[in-house]
C-alpha atoms as a PDB file:
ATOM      1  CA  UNK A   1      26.936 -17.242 -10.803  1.00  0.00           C
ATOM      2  CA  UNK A   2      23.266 -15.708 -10.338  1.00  0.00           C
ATOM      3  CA  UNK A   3      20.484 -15.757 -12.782  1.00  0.00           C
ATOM      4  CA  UNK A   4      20.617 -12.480 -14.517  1.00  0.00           C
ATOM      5  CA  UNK A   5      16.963 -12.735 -14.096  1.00  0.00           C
ATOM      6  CA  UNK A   6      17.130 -12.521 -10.689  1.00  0.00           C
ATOM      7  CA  UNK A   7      20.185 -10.518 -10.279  1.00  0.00           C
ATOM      8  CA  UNK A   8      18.202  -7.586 -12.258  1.00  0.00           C
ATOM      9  CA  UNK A   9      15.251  -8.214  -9.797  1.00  0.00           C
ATOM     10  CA  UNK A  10      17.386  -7.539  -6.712  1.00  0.00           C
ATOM     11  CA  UNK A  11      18.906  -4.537  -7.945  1.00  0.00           C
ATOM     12  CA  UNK A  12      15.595  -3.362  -8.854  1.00  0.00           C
ATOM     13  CA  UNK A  13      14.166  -4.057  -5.439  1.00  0.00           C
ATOM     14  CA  UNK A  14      17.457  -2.561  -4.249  1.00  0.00           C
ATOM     15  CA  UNK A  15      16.059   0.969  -6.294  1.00  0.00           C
ATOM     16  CA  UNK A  16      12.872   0.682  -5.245  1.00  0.00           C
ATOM     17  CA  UNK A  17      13.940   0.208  -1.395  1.00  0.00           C
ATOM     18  CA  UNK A  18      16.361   3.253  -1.278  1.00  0.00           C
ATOM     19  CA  UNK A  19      13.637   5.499  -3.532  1.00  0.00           C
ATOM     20  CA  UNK A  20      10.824   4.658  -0.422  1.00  0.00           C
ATOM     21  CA  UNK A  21      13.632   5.159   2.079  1.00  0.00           C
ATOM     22  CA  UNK A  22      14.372   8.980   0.055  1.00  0.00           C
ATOM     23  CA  UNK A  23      10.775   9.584   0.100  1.00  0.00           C
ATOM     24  CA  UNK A  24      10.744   8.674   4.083  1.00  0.00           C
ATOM     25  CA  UNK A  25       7.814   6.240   2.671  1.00  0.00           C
ATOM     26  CA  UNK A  26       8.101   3.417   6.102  1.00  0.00           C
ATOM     27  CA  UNK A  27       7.370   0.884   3.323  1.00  0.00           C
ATOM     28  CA  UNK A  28      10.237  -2.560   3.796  1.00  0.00           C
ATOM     29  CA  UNK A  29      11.296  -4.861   1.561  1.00  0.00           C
ATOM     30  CA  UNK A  30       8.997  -7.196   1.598  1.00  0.00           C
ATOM     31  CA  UNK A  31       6.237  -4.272   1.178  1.00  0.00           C
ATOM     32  CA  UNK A  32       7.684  -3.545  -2.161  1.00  0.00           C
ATOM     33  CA  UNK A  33       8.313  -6.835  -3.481  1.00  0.00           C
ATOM     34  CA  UNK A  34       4.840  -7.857  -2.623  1.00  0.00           C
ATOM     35  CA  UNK A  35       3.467  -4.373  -4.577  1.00  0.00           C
ATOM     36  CA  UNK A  36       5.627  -5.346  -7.578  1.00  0.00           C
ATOM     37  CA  UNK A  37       4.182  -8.732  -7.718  1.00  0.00           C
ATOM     38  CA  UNK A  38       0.316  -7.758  -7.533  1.00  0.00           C
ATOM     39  CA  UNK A  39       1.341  -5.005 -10.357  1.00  0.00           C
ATOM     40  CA  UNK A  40       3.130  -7.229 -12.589  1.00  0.00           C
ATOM     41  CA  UNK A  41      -0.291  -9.537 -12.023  1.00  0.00           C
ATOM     42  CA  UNK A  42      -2.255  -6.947 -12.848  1.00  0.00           C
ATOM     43  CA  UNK A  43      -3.309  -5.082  -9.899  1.00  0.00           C
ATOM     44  CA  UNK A  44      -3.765  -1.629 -10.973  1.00  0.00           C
ATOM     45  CA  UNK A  45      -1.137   0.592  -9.186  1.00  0.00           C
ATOM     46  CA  UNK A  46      -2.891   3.576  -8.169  1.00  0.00           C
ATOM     47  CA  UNK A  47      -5.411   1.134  -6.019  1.00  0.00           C
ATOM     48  CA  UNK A  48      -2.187   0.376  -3.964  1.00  0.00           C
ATOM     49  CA  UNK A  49      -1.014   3.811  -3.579  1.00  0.00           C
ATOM     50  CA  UNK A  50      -4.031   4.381  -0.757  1.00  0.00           C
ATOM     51  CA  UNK A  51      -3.226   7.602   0.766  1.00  0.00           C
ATOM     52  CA  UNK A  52      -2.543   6.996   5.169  1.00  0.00           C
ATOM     53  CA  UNK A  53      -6.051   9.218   5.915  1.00  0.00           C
ATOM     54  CA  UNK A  54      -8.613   6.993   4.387  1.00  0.00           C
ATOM     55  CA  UNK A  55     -12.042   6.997   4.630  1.00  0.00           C
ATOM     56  CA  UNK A  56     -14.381   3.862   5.092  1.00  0.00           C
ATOM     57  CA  UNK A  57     -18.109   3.817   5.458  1.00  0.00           C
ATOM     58  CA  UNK A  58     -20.415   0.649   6.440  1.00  0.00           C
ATOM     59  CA  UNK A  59     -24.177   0.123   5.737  1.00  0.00           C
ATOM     60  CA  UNK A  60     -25.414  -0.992   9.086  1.00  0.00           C
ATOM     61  CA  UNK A  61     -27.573  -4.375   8.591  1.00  0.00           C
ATOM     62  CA  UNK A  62     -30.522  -3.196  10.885  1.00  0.00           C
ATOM     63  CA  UNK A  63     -31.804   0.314   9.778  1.00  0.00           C
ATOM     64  CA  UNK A  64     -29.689   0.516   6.153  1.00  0.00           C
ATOM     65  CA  UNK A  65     -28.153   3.728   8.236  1.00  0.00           C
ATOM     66  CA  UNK A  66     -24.530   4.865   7.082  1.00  0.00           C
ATOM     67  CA  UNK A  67     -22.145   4.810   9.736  1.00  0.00           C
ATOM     68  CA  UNK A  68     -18.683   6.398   8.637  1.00  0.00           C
ATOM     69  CA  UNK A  69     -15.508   6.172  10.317  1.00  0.00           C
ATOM     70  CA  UNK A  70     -12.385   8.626   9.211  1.00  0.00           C
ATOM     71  CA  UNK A  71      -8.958   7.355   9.815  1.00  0.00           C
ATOM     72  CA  UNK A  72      -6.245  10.144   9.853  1.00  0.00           C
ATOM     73  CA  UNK A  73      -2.765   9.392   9.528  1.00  0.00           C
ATOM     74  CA  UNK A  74      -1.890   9.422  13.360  1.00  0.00           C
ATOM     75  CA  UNK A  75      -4.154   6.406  13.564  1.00  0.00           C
ATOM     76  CA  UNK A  76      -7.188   8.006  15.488  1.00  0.00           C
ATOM     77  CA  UNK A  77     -10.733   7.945  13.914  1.00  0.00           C
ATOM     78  CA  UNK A  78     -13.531   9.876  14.570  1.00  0.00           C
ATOM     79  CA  UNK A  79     -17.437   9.239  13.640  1.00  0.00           C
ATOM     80  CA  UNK A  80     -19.557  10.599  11.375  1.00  0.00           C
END
């Protein structure tokens, strides 16, 4: 017989897994285990649940000049 412990965990995973699949999420398994590990260690959840069309700027090293790159969800970026 299986720890109850991890019996419950499965089935949990197993929730968590068909939810994402609902929501048509593309997040696996292993995603969600992973997210449910760094939350129950504290990670705060909303700084996991990064939107696909995210936004990162670098400070270049030789002029302190902001160069920005957008990344949209079908992958492509564009400059700023």
């Amino acid at each position: 017989m299986e720890n109850p412990k991890i019996q419950e965990a499965r089935e949990t995973l197993d929730v968590l897994h068909e939810i994402a699949t609902i929501l048509n999420a593309n997040i696996d398994r292993e995603t969600i285990s992973l997210c449910v590990q760094l939350c129950e260690g504290g990670v705060n959840p909303e700084a996991l649940a990064v939107p696909e069309g995210v936004t990162v700027t670098a400070s270049s090293t030789t002029g302190g000049e902001n160069v920005g790159a957008t990344t949209t969800a079908s992958g492509s970026g564009s400059k700023n």
